[in-house]
PDB file of N, CA and C in Angstrom:
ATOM      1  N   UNK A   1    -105.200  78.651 -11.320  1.00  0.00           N
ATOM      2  CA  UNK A   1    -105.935  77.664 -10.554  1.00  0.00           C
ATOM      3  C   UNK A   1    -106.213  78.266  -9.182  1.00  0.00           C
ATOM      4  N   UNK A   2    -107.150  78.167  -8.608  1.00  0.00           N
ATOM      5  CA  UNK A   2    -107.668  78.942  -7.757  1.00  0.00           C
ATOM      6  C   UNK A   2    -108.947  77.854  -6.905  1.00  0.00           C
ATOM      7  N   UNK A   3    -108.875  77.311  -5.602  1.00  0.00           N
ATOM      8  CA  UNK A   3    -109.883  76.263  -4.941  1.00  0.00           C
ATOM      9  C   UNK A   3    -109.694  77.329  -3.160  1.00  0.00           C
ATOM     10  N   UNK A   4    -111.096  76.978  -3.162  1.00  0.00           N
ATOM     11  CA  UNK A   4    -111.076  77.216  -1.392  1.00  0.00           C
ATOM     12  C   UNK A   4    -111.212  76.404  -0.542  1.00  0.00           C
ATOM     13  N   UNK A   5    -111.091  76.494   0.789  1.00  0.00           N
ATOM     14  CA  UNK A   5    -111.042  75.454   1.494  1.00  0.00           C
ATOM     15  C   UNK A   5    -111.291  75.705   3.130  1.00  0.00           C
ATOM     16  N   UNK A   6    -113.236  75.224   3.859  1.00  0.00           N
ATOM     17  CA  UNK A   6    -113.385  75.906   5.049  1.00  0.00           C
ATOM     18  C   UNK A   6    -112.749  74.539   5.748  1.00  0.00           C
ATOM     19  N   UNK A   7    -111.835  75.050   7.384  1.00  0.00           N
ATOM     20  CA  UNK A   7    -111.410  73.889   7.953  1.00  0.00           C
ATOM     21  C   UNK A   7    -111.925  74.919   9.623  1.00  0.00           C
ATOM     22  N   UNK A   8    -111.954  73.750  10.152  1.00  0.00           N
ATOM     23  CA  UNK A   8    -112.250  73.876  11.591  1.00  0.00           C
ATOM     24  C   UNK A   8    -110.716  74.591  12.446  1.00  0.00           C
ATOM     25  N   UNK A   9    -109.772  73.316  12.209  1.00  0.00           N
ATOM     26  CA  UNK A   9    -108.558  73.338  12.478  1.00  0.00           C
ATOM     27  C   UNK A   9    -107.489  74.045  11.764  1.00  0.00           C
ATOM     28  N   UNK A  10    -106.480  74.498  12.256  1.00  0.00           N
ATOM     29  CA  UNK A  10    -105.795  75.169  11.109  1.00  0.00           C
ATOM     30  C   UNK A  10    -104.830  74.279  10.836  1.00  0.00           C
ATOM     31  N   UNK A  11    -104.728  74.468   9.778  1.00  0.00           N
ATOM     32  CA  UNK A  11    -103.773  73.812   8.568  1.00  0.00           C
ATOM     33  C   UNK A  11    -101.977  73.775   9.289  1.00  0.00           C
ATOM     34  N   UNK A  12    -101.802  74.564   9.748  1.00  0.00           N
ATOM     35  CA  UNK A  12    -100.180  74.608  10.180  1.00  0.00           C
ATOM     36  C   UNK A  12    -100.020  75.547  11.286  1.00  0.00           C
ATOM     37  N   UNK A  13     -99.469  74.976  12.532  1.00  0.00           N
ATOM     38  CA  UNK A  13     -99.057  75.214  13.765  1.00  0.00           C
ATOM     39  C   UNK A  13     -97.813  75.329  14.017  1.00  0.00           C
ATOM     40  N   UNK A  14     -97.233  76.425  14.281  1.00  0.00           N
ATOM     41  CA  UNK A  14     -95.443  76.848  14.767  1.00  0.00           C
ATOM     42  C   UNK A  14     -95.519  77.116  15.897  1.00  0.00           C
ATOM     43  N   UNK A  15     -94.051  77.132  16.566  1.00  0.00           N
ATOM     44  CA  UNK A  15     -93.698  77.282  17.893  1.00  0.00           C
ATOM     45  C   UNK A  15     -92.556  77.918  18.001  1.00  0.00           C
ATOM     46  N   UNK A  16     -91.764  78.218  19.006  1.00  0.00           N
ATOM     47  CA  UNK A  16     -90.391  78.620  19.112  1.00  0.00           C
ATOM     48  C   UNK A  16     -89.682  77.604  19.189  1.00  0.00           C
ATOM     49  N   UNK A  17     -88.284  76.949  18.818  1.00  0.00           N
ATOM     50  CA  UNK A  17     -87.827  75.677  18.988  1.00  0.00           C
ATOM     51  C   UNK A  17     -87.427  75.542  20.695  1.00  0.00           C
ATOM     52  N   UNK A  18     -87.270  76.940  20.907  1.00  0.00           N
ATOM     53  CA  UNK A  18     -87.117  77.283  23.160  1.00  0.00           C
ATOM     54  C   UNK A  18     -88.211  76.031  23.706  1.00  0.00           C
ATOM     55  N   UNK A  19     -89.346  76.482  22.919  1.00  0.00           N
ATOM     56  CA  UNK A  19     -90.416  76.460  23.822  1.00  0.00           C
ATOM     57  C   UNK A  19     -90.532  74.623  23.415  1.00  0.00           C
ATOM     58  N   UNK A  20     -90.659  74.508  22.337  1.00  0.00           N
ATOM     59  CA  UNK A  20     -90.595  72.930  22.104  1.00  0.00           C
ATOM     60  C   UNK A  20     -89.605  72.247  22.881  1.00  0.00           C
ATOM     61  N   UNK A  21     -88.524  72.293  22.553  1.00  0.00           N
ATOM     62  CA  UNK A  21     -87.886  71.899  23.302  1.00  0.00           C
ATOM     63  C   UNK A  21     -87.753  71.619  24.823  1.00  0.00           C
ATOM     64  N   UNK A  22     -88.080  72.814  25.547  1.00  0.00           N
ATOM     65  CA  UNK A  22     -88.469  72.834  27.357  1.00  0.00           C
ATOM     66  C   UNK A  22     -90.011  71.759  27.176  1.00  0.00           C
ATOM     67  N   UNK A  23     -90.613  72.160  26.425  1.00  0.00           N
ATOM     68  CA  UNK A  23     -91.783  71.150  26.419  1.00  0.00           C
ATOM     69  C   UNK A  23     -91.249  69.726  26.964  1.00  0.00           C
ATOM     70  N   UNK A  24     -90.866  69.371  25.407  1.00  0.00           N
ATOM     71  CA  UNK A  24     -90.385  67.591  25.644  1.00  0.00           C
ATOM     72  C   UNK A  24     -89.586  67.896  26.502  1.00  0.00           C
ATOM     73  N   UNK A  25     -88.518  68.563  27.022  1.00  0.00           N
ATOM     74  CA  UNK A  25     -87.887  67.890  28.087  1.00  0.00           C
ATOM     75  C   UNK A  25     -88.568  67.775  29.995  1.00  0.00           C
ATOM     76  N   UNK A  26     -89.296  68.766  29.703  1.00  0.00           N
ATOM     77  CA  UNK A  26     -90.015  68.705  30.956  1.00  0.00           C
ATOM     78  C   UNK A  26     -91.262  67.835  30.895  1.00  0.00           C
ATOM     79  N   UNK A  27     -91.937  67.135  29.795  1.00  0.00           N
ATOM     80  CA  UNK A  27     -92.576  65.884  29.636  1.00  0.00           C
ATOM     81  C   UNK A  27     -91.777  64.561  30.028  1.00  0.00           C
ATOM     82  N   UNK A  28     -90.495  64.622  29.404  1.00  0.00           N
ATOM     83  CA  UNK A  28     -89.616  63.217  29.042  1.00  0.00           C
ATOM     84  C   UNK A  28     -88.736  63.235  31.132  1.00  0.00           C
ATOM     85  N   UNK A  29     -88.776  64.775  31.604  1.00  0.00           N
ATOM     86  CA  UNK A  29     -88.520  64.038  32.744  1.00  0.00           C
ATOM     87  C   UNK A  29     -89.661  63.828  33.562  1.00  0.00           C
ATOM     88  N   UNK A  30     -90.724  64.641  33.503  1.00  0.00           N
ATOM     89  CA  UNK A  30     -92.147  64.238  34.345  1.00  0.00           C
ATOM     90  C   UNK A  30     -92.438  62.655  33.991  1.00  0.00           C
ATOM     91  N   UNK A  31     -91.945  61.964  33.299  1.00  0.00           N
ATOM     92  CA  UNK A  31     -91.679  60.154  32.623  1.00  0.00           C
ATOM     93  C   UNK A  31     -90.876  59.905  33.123  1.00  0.00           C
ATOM     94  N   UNK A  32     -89.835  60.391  33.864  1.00  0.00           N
ATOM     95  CA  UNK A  32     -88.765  59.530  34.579  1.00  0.00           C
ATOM     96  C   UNK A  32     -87.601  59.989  33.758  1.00  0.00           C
ATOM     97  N   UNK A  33     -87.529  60.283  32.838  1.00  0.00           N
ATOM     98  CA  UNK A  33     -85.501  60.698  32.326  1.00  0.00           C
ATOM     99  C   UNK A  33     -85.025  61.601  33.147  1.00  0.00           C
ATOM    100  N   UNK A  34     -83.535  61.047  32.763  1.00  0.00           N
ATOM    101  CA  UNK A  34     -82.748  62.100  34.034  1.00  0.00           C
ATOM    102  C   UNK A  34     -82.325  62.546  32.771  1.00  0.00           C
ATOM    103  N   UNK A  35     -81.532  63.967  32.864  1.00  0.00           N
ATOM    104  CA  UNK A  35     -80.691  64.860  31.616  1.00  0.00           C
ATOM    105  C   UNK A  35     -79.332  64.619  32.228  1.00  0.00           C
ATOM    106  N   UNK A  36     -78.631  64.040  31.716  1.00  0.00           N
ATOM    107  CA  UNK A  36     -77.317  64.593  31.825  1.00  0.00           C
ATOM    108  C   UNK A  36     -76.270  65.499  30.763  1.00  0.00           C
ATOM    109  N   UNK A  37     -76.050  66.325  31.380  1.00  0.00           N
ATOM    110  CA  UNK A  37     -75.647  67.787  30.701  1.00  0.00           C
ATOM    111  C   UNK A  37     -74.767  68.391  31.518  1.00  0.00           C
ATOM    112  N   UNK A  38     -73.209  68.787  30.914  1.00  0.00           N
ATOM    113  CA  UNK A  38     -73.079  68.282  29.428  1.00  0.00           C
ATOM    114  C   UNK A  38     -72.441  67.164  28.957  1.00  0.00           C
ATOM    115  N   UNK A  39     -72.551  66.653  28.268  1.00  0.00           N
ATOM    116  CA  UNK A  39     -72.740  64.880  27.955  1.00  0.00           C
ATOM    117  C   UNK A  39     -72.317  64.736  26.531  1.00  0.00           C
ATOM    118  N   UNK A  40     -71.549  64.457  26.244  1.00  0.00           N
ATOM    119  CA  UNK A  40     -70.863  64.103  24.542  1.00  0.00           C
ATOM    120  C   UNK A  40     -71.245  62.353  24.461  1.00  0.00           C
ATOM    121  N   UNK A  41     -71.937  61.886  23.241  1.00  0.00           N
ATOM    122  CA  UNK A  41     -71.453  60.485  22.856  1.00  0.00           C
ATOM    123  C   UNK A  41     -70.239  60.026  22.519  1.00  0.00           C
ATOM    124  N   UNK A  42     -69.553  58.834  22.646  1.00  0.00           N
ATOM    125  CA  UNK A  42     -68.219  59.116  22.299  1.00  0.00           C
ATOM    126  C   UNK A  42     -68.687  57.731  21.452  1.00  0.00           C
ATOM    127  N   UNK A  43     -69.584  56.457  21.834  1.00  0.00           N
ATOM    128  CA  UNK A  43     -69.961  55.128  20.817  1.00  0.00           C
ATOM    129  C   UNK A  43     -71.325  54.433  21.373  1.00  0.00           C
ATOM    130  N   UNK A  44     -71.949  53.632  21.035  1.00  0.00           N
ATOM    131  CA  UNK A  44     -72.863  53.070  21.051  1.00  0.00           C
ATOM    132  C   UNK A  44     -72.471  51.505  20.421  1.00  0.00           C
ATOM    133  N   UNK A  45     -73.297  50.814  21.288  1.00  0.00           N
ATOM    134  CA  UNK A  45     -73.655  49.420  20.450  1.00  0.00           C
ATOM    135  C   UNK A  45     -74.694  48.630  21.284  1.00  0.00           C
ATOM    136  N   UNK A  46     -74.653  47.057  20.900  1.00  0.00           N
ATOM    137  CA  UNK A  46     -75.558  46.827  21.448  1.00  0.00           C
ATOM    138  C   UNK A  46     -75.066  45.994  23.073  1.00  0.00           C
ATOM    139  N   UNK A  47     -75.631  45.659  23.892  1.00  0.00           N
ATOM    140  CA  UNK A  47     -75.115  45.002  24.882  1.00  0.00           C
ATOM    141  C   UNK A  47     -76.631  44.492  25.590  1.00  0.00           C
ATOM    142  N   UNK A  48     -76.624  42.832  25.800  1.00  0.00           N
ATOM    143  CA  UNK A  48     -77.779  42.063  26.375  1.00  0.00           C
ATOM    144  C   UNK A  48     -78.937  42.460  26.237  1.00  0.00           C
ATOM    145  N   UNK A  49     -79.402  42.678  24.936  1.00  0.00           N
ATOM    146  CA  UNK A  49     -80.319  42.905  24.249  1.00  0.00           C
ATOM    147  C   UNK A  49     -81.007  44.589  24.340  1.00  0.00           C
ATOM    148  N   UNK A  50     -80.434  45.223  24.816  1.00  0.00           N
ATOM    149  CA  UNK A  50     -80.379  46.710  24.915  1.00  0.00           C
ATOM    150  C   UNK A  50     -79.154  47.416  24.063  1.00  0.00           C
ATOM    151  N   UNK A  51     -79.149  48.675  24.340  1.00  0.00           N
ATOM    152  CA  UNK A  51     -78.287  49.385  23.678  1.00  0.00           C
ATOM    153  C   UNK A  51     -77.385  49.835  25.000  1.00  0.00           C
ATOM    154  N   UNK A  52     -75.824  50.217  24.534  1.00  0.00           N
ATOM    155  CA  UNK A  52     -75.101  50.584  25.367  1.00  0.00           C
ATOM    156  C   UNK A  52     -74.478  52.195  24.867  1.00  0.00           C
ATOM    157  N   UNK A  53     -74.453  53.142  25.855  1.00  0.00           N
ATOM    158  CA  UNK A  53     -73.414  54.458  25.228  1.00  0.00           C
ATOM    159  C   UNK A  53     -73.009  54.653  26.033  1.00  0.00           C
ATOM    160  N   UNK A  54     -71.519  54.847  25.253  1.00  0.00           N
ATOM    161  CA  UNK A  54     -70.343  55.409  26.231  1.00  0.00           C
ATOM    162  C   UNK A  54     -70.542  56.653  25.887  1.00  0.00           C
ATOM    163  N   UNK A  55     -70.611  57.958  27.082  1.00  0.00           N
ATOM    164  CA  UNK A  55     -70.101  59.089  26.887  1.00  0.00           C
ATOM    165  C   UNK A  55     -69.210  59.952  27.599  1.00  0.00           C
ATOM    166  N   UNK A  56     -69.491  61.039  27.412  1.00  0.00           N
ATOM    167  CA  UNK A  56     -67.790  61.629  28.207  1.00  0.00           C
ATOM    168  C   UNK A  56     -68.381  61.526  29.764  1.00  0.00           C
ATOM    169  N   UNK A  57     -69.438  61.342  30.186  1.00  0.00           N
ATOM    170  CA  UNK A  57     -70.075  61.178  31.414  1.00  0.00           C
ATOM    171  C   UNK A  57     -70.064  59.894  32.050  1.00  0.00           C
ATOM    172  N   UNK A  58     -69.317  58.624  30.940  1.00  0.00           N
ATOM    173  CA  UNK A  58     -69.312  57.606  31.653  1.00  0.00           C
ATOM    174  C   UNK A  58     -70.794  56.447  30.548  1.00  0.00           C
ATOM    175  N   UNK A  59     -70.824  55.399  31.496  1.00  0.00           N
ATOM    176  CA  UNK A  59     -71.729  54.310  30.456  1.00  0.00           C
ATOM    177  C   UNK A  59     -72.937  54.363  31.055  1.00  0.00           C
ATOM    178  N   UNK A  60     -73.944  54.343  30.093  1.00  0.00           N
ATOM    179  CA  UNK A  60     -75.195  54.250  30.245  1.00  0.00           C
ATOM    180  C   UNK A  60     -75.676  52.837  29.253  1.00  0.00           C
ATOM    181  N   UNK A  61     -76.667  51.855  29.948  1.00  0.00           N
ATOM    182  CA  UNK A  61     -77.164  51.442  29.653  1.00  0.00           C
ATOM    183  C   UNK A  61     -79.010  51.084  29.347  1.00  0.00           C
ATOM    184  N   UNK A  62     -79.347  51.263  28.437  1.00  0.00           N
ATOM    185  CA  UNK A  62     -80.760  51.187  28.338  1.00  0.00           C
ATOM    186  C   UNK A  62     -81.712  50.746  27.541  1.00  0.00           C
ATOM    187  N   UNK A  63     -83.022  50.297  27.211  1.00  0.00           N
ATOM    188  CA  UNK A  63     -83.900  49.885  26.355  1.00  0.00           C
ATOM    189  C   UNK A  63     -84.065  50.367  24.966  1.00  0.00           C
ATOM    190  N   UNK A  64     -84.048  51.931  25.079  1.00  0.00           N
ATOM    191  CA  UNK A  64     -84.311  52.354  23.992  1.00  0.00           C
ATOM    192  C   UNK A  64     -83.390  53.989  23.948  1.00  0.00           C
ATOM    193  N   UNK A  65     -82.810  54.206  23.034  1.00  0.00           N
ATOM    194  CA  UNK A  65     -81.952  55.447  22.863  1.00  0.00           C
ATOM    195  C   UNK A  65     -82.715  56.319  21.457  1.00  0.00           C
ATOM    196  N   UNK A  66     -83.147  57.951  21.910  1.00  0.00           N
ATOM    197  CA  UNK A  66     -82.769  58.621  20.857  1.00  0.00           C
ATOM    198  C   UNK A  66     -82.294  59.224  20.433  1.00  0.00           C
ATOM    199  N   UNK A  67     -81.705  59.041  19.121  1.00  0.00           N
ATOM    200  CA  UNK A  67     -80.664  59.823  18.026  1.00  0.00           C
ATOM    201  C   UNK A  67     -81.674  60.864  17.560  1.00  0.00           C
ATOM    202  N   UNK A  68     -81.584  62.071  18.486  1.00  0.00           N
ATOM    203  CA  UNK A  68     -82.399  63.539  17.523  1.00  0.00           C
ATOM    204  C   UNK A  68     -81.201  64.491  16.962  1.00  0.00           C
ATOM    205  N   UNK A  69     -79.953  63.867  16.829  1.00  0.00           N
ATOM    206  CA  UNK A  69     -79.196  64.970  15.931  1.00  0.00           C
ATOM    207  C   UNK A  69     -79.024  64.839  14.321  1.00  0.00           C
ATOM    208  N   UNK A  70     -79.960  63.920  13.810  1.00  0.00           N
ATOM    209  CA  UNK A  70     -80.010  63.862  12.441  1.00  0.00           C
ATOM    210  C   UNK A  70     -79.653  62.871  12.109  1.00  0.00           C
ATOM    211  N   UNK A  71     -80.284  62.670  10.831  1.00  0.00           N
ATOM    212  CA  UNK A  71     -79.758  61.362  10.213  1.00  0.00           C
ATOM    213  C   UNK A  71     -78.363  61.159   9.832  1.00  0.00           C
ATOM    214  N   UNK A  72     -77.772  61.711   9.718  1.00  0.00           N
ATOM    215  CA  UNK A  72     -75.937  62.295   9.325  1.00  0.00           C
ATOM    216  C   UNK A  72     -75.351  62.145  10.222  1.00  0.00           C
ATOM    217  N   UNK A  73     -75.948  63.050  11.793  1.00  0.00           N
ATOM    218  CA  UNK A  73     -75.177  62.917  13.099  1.00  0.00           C
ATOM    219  C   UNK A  73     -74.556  62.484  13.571  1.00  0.00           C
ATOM    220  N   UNK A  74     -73.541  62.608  14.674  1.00  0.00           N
ATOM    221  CA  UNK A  74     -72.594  62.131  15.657  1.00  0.00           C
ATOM    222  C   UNK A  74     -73.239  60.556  16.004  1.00  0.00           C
ATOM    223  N   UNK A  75     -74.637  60.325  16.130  1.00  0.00           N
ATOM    224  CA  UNK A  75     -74.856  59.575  16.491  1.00  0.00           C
ATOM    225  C   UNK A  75     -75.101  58.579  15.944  1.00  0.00           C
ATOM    226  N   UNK A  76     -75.601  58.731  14.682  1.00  0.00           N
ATOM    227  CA  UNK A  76     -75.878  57.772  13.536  1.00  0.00           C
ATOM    228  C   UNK A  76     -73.716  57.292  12.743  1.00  0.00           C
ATOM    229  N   UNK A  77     -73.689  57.987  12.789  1.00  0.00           N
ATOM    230  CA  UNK A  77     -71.967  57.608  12.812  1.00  0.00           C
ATOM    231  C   UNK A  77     -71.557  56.937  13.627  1.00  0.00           C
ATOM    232  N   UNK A  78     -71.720  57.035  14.691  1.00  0.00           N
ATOM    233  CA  UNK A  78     -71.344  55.849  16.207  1.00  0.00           C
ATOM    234  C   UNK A  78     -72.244  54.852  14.889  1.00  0.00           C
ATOM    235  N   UNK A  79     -73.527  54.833  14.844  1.00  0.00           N
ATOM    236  CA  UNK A  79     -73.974  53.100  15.040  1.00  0.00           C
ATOM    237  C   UNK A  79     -73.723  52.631  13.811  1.00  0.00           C
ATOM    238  N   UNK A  80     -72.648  53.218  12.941  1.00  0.00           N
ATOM    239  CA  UNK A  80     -72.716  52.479  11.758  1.00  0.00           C
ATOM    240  C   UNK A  80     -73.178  53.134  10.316  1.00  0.00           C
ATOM    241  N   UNK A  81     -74.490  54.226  10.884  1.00  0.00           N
ATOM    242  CA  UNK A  81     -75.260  54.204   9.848  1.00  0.00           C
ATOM    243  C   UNK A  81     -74.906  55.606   9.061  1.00  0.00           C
ATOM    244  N   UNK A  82     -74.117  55.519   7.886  1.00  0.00           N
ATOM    245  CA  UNK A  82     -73.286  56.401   7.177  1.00  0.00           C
ATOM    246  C   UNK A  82     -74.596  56.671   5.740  1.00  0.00           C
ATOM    247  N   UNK A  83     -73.293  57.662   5.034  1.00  0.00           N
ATOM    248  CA  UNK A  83     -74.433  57.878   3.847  1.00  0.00           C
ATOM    249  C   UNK A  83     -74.347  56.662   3.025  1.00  0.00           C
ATOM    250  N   UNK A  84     -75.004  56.495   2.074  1.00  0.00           N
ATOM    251  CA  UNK A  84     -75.377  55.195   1.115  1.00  0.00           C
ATOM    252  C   UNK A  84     -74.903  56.364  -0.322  1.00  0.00           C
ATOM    253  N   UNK A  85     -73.967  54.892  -0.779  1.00  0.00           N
ATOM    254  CA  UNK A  85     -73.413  55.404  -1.629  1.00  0.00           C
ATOM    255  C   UNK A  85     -73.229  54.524  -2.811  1.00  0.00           C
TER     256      UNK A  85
END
């Protein structure tokens, strides 16, 4: 089987994960986040209609939290959310 295919755009775009990474973080603070580093979660839940995390840095409270260490992660373990079994 054999089809061609003319595109303007290309089909698939890579990066270095360095460079992604410095990206979003120098976007997400040009938006206002502060980094704190280095920073362990230790739990999460919810508190007055926001989310709350304790970490080794002390409590943060806020609107919206993200979990980018995986669906498995440290962090998804804080909130409960285990494998399905």
């Amino acid at each position: 089987i054999a089809f061609h295919v003319d595109r303007e755009e290309p089909l698939v775009s890579m990066t270095m994960r360095a460079d992604l990474d410095s990206r979003l973080l120098n976007s997400a603070q040009d938006a206002g986040a502060e980094l704190l580093a280095p920073c362990r979660l230790t739990d999460l839940g919810p508190a007055n209609g926001s989310i709350e995390l304790r970490t080794s840095s002390g409590r943060i409270e806020a609107d919206y939290a993200v979990a980018a260490d995986g669906a498995l992660g440290p962090t998804a373990g804080a909130a409960g959310w285990g494998r399905h079994t």
